[in-house]
Protein backbone atom coordinates (compact mmCIF):
# COMPACT_ATOMS: atom_id res chain seq x y z
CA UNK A 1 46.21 164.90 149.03
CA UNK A 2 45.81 168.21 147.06
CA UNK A 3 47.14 170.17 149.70
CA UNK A 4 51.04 170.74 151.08
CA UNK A 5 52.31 167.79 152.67
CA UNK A 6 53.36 168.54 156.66
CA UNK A 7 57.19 168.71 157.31
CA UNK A 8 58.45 165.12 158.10
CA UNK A 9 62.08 165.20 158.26
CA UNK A 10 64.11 162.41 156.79
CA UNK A 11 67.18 161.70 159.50
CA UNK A 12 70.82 162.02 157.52
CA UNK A 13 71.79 158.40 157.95
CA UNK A 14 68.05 156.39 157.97
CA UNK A 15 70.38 153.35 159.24
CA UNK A 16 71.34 155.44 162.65
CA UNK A 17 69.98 156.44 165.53
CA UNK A 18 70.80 160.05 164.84
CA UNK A 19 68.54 163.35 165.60
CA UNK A 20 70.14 164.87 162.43
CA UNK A 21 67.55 165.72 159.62
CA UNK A 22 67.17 167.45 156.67
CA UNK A 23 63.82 168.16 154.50
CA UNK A 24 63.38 166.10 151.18
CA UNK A 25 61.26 167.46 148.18
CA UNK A 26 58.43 165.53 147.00
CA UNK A 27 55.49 166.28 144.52
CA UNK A 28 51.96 164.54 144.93
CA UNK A 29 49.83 164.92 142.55
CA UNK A 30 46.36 163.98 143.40
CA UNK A 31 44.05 165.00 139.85
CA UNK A 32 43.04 162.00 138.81
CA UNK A 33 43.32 159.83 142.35
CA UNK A 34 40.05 157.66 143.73
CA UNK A 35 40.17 156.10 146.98
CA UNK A 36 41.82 153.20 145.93
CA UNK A 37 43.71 153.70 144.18
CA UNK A 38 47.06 152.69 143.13
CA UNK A 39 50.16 154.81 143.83
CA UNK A 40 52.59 155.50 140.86
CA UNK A 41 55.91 156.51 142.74
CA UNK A 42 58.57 158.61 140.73
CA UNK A 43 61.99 156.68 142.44
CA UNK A 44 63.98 160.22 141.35
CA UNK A 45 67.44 159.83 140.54
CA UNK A 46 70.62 162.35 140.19
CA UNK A 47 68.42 165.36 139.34
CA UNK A 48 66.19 167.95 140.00
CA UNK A 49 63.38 165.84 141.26
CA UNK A 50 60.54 169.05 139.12
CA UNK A 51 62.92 167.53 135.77
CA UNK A 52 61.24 164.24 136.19
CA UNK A 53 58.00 165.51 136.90
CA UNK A 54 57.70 167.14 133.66
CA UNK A 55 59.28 163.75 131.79
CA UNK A 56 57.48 161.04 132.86
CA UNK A 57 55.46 160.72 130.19
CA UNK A 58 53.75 157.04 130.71
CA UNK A 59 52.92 157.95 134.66
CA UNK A 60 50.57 160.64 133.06
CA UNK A 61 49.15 158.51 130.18
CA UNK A 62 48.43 155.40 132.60
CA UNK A 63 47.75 157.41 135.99
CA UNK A 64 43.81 158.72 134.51
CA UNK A 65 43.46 155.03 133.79
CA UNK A 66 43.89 153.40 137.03
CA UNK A 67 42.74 156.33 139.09
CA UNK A 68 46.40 156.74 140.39
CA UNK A 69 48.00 158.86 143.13
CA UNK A 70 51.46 160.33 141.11
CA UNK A 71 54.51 161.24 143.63
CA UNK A 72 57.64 162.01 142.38
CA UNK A 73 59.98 162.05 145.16
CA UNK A 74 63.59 163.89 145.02
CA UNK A 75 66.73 162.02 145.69
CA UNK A 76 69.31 163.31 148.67
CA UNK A 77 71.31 165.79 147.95
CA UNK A 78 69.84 166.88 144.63
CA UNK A 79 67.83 169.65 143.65
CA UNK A 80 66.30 171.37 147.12
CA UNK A 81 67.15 167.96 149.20
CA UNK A 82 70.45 169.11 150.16
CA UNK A 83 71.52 167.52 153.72
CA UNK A 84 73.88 170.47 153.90
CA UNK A 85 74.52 174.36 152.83
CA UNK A 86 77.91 173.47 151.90
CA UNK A 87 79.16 170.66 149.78
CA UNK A 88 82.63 169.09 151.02
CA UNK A 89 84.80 165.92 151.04
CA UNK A 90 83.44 165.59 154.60
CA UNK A 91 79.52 166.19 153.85
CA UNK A 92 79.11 163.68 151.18
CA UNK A 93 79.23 159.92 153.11
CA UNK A 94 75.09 159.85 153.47
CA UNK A 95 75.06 160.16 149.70
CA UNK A 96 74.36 156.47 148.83
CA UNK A 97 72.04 153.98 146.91
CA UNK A 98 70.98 152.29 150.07
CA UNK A 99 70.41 155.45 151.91
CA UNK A 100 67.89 156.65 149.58
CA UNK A 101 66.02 153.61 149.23
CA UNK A 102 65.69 154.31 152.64
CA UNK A 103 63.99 157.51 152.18
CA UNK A 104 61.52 156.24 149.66
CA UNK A 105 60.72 153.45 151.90
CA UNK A 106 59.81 155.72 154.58
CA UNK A 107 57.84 158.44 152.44
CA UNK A 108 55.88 155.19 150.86
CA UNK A 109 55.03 154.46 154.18
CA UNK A 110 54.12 157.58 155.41
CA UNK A 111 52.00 158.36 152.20
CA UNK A 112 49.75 155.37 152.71
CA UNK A 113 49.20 155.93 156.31
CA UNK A 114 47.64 159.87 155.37
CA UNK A 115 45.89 157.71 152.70
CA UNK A 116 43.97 155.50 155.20
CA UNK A 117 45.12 152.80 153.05
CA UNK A 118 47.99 150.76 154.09
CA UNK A 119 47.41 148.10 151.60
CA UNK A 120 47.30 150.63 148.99
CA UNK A 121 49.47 148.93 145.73
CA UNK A 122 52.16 151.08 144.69
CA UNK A 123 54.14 150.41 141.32
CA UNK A 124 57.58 151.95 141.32
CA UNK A 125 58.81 154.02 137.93
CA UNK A 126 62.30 154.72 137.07
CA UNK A 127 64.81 155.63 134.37
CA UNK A 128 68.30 155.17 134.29
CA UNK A 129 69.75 155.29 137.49
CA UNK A 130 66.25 155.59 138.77
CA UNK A 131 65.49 152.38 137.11
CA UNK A 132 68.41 150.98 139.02
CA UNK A 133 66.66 152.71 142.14
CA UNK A 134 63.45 150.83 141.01
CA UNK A 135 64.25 147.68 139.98
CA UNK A 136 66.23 147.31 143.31
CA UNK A 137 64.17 148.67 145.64
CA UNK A 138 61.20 145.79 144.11
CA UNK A 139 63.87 143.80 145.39
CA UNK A 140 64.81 144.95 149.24
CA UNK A 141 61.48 146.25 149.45
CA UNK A 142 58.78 144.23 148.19
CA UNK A 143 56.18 144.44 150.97
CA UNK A 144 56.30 148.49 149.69
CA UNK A 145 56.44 147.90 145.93
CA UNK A 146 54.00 145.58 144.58
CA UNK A 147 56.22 145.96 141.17
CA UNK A 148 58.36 147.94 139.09
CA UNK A 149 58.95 150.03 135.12
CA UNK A 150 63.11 150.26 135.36
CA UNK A 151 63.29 152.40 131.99
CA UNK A 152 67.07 152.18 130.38
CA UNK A 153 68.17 150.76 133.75
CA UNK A 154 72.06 150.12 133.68
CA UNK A 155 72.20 147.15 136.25
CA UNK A 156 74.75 144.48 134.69
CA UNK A 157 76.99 147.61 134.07
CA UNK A 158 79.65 146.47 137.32
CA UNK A 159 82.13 144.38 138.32
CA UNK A 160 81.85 141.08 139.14
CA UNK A 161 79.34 140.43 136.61
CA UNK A 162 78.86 136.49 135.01
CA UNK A 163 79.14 136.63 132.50
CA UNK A 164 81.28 139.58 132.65
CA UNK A 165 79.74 143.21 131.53
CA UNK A 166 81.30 144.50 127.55
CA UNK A 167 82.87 147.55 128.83
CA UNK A 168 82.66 148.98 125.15
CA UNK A 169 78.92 148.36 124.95
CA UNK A 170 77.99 151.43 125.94
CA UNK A 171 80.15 153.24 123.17
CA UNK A 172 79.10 150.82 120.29
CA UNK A 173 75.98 152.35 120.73
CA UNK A 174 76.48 155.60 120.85
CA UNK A 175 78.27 154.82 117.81
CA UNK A 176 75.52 153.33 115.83
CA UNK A 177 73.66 156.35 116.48
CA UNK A 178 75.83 158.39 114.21
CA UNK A 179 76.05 155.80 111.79
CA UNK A 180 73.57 155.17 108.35
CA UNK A 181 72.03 152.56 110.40
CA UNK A 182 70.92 154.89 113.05
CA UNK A 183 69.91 157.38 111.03
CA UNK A 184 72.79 159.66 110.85
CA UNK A 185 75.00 160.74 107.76
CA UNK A 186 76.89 157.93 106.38
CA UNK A 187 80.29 159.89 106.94
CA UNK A 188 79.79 160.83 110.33
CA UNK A 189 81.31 158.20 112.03
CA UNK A 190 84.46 157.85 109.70
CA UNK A 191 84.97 161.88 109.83
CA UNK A 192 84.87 161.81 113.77
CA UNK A 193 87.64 159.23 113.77
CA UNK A 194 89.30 160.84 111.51
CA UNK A 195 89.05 164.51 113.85
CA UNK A 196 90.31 162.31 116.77
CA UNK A 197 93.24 161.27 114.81
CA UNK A 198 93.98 165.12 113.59
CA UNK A 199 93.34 166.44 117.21
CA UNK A 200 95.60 164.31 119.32
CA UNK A 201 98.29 164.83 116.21
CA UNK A 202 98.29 168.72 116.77
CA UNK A 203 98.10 168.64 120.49
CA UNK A 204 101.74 167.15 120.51
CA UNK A 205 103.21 170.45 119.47
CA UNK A 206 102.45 174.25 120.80
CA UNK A 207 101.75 175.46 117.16
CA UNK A 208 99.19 172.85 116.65
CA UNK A 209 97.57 173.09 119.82
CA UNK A 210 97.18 176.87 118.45
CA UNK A 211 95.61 175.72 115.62
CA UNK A 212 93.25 173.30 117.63
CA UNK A 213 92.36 176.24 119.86
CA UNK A 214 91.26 178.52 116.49
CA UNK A 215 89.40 175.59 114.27
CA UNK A 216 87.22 174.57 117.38
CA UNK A 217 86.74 177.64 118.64
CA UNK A 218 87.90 177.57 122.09
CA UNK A 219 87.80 180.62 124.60
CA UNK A 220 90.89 182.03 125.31
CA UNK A 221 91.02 180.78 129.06
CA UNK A 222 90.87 177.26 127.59
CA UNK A 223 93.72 176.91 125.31
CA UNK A 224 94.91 174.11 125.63
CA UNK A 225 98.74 174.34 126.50
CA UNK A 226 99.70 170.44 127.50
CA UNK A 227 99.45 167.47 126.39
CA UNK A 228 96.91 166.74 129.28
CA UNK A 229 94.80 169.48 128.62
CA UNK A 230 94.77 168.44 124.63
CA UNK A 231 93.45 165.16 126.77
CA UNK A 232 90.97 166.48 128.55
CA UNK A 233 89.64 168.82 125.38
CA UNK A 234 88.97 165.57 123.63
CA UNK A 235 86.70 163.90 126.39
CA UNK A 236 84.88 166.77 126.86
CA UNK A 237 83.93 167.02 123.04
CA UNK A 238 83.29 163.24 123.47
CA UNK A 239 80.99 163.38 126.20
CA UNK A 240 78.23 165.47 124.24
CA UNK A 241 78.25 162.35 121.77
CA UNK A 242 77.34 160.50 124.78
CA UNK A 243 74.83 162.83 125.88
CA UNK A 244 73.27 163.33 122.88
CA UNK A 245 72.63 159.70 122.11
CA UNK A 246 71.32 159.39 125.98
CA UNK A 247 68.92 161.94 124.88
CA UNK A 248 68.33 160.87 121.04
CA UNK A 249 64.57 161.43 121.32
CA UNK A 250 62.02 161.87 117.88
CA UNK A 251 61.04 165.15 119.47
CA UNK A 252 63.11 167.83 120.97
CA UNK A 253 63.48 167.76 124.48
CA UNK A 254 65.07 169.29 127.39
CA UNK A 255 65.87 166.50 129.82
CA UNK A 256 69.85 165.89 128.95
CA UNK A 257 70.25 169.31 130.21
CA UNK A 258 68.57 169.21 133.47
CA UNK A 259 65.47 171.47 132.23
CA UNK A 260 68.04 174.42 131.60
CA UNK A 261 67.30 174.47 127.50
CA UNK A 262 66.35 172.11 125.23
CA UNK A 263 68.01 169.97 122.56
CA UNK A 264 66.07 168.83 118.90
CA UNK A 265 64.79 166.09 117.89
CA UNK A 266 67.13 163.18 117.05
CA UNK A 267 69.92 165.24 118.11
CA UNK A 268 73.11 162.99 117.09
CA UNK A 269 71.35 162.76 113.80
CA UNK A 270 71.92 167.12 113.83
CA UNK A 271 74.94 166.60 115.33
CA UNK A 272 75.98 164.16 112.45
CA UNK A 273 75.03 167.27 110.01
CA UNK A 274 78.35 168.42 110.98
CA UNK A 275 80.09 165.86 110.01
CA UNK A 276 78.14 164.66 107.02
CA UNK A 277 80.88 165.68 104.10
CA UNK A 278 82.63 162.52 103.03
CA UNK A 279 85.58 165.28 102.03
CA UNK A 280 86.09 166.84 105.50
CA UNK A 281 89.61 164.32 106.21
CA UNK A 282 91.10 166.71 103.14
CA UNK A 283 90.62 169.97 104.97
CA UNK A 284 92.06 169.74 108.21
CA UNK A 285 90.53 173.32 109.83
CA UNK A 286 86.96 172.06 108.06
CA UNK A 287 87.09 168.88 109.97
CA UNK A 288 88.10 170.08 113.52
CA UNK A 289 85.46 173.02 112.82
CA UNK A 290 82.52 169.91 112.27
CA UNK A 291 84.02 167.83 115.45
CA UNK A 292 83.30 171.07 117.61
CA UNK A 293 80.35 172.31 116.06
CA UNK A 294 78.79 168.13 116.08
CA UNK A 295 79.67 168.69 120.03
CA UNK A 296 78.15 172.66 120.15
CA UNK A 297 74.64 171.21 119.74
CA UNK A 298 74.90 170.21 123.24
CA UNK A 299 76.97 172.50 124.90
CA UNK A 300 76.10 175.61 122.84
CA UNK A 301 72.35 174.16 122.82
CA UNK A 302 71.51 178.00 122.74
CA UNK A 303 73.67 178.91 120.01
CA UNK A 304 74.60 181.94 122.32
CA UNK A 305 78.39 180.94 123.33
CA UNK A 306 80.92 183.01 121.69
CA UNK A 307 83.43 180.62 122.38
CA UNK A 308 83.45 176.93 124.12
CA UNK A 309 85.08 176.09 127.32
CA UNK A 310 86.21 172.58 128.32
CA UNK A 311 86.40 173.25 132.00
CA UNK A 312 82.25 174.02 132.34
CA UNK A 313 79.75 171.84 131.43
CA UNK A 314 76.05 172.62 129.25
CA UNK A 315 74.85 174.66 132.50
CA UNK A 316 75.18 175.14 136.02
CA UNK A 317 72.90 172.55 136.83
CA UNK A 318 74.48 170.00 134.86
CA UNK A 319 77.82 170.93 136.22
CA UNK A 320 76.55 170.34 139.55
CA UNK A 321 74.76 167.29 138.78
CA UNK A 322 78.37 165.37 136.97
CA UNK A 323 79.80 166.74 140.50
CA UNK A 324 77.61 164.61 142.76
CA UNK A 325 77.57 161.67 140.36
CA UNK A 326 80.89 161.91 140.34
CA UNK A 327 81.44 161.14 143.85
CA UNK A 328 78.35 158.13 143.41
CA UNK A 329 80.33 156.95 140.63
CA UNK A 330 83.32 156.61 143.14
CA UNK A 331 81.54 155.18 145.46
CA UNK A 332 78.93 152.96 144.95
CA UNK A 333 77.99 153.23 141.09
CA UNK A 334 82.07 152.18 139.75
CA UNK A 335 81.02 151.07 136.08
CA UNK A 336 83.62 150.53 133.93
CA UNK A 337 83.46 151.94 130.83
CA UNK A 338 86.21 151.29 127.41
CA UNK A 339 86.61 152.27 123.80
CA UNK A 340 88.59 150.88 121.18
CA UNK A 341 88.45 153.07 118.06
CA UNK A 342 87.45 150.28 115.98
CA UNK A 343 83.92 148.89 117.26
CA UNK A 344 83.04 152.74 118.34
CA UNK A 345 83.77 156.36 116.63
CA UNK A 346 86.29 157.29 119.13
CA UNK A 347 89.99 156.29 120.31
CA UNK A 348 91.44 153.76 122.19
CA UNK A 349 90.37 153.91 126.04
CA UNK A 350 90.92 151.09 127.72
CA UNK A 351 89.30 150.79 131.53
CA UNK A 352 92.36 151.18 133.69
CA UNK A 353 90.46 150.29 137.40
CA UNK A 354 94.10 151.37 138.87
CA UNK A 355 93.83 155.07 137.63
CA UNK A 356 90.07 155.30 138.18
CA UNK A 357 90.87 154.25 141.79
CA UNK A 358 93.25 157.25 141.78
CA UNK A 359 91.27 159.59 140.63
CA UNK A 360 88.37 158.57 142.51
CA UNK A 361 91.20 158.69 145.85
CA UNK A 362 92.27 162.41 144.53
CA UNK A 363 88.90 164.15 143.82
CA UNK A 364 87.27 162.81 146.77
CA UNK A 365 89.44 161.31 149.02
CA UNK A 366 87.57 157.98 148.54
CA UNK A 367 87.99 154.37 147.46
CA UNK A 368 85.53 152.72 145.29
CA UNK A 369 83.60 149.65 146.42
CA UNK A 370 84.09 147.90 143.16
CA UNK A 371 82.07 144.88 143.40
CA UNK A 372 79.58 146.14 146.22
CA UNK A 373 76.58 146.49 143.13
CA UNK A 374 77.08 143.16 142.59
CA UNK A 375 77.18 142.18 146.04
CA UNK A 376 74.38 143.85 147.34
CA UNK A 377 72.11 143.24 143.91
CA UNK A 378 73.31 139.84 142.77
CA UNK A 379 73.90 141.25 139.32
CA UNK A 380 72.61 138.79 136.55
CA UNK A 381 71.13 136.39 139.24
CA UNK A 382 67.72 137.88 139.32
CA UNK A 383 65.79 134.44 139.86
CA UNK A 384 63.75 135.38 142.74
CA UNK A 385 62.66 138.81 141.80
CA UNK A 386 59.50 139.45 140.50
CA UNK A 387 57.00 142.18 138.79
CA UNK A 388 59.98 144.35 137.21
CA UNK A 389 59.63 145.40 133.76
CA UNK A 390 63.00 146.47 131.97
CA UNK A 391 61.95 148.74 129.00
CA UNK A 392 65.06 149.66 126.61
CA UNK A 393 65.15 151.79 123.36
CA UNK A 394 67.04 150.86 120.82
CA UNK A 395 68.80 153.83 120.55
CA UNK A 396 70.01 153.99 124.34
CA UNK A 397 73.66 153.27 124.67
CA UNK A 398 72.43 152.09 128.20
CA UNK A 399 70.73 149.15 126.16
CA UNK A 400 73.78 147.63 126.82
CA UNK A 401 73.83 147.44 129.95
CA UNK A 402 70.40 147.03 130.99
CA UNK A 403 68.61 144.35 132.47
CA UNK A 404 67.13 142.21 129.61
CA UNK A 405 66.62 138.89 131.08
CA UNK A 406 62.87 137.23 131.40
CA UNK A 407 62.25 137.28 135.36
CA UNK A 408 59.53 135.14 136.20
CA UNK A 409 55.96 137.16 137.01
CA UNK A 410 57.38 139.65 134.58
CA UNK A 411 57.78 140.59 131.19
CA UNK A 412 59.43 143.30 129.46
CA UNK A 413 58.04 146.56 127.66
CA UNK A 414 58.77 149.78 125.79
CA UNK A 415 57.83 153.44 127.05
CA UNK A 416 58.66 153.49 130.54
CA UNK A 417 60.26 156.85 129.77
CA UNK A 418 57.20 157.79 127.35
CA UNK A 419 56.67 161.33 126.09
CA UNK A 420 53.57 163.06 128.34
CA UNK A 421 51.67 165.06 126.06
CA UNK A 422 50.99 167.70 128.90
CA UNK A 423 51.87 171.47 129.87
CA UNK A 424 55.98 172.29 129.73
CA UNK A 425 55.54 173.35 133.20
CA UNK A 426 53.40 170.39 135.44
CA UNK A 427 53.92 171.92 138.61
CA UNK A 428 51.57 175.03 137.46
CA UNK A 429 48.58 173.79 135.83
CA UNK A 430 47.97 170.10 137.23
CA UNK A 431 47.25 169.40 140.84
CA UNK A 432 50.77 168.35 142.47
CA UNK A 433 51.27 169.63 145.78
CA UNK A 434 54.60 169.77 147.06
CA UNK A 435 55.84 168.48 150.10
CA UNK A 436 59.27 168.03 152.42
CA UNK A 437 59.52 164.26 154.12
């Protein structure tokens, strides 16, 4: 297996009877693999499939062990498995959970046929959504996957949940991140409620949307100049909080920003630096200044931007990435998602599913199947699965969503999203051949 895989086309829709095809991007990596063997299968989620590769930390530490085969396979429409050139409305209806199952199923299949070893056990890895993908494909598919590590895996995060799913979970996290208790400054929470306050005050009137522009350091281009845009300013600096406490590692790491850079250690604790004077509330331009710079460390990760931008993301790729979740997440993957200012750092945001459904109707000219996860899962009612460990950190915000309940034949664990101590760059200096399915 230490050579280039052959071209095996995966069809567009794996459900049809269609000659349509594109090439999907795996990676085997054969070092350490005895006939056999297990097979330790990367389910790859909304990224560059080479970003999990090079992140997968317990898959290297346990695959010497057990004498494993390692594939990391790439999910449609990300990174190099692109169905089409051009990305439209009308190109995106193959992009779904079920359909790339479908894919894995088939490159499982095809991987332990070459192996001469159709019995060959293969344990499914995951994180995040790909912990979704690999707690749920132990599920549909468990003649393929004798079992499953769903690391930080967000599956109780839908509709039609029973009990019903804390909306504000999610953001109570995040929020004990930056708190004392989390290891961040004791102010820091407290100051960035107090910068939401100031921000959304000034963004009522042109002068103070001026003044907004020059304490945070905006670009010219992205001076804010409504009351929408003042809107939009403030979810963008919130969304690096929830970055940075996705990616609120001991060690630095690049994996929040799709490879493209790399973020410290305990980043919302450096973000929290920012933020840390209990006297920032009496100097308005001081405060505003922290709430941007607390935000910089991810989007100015560099420390090369002469200005910030609320219309572009961290990078390219990640830009592209929130694009395709996007239309997932107004698809398929409809979480609902609320603050309240009072149990989190931020402002009131209550889930409005009306609006969401709007937007979701606007951007891509779809509705969301609301309850379909649910449906097609059966949410808490996980009774009759079997051999899926759900490994949370405590400093995830998606521990609050996560799967958490005792399934019988399984048991729980931490590290499925363990730190490798290996190369920067897998691909050039272990044995992983890559392949198109």
């Amino acid at each position: 297996m230490g050579d280039a895989q052959p071209h095996l086309p995966t069809k567009f829709g794996p459900f049809l009877a269609t000659p349509t095809k594109f090439d999907q991007r795996y990676y085997v990596c054969s070092e350490h693999y005895k006939p056999g063997g297990p097979i330790f299968f990367y389910l790859g989620n909304e990224a560059d499939v080479t970003l999990y590769l090079n992140n997968s930390g317990l898959m290297w530490e346990l695959g010497p062990k057990h004498s494993a085969l390692l594939v990391f396979a790439e999910h449609r429409y990300y990174g190099e498995s692109k169905p089409f050139k051009k990305r439209t409305r009308h190109s995106m209806h193959w992009l779904t959970t079920e359909q790339a199952m479908a894919d894995y199923a088939e490159l499982i299949w095809e991987l332990r046929t070459e192996l001469g070893d159709v019995d060959a056990p293969v344990v499914g890895f995951g994180g995040s959504y790909g912990g979704m993908l690999a707690a749920w494909f132990r599920m549909k598919y468990p003649h393929l996957l004798d079992g499953a590590i769903a690391g930080s895996a967000p599956i109780w995060t839908f509709l039609g949940e029973d009990p019903a799913y804390d909306a504000g979970g999610f953001a109570a996290v995040v929020t004990r991140d930056a708190s004392e208790e989390g290891g961040s400054a004791p102010a820091c929470v407290a100051n960035a409620r107090a910068g939401w306050k100031l921000l959304f005050k000034l963004g009522d009137s042109e002068a103070g949307r001026h003044k907004l522009s020059q304490a945070l350091g905006l670009c010219s281009r992205a001076a804010p100049r409504t009351s929408a845009d003042v809107e939009a300013l403030a979810e963008w600096l919130q969304g690096a909080w929830d970055y940075l406490a996705m990616g609120n590692y001991p060690y630095p790491s690049g994996y929040m920003l799709n490879g493209d850079g790399e973020l410290p250690a305990y980043p919302v604790r450096v973000a929290c630096q920012h933020l840390a004077d209990p006297q920032l509330p009496n100097d308005h331009q001081a405060l505003l200044r922290g709430l941007g710079l607390a935000s910089g460390v991810f989007y100015n990760h560099s420390g090369n931007l002469p200005c910030f931008d609320w219309e572009q993301g961290a990078n390219p790729e990640e830009d592209e990435v929130e694009d395709l979740w996007g239309y997932q997440a107004c698809t398929e993957q409809f979480m609902p998602f609320s603050r309240d200012g009072e149990n989190d750092m931020f402002w009131p945001q209550p889930f409005d599913r009306k609006k969401e459904v709007k937007r979701c109707q606007k951007t891509w000219g779809v509705t969301p199947r609301a309850y379909w996860p649910s449906i097609e899962w059966g949410g808490r009612r996980l009774e009759a699965a079997s051999n899926i460990v759900f490994s949370n950190g405590l400093y995830d915000p998606c521990k609050a969503c996560c799967g958490n309940k005792r399934l019988r034949s399984s048991g729980h664990g931490e590290g499925a999203s363990a730190r490798g101590s290996h190369p920067s760059s897998l691909t050039d200096q272990l044995l992983c051949s890559h392949g198109n399915s």
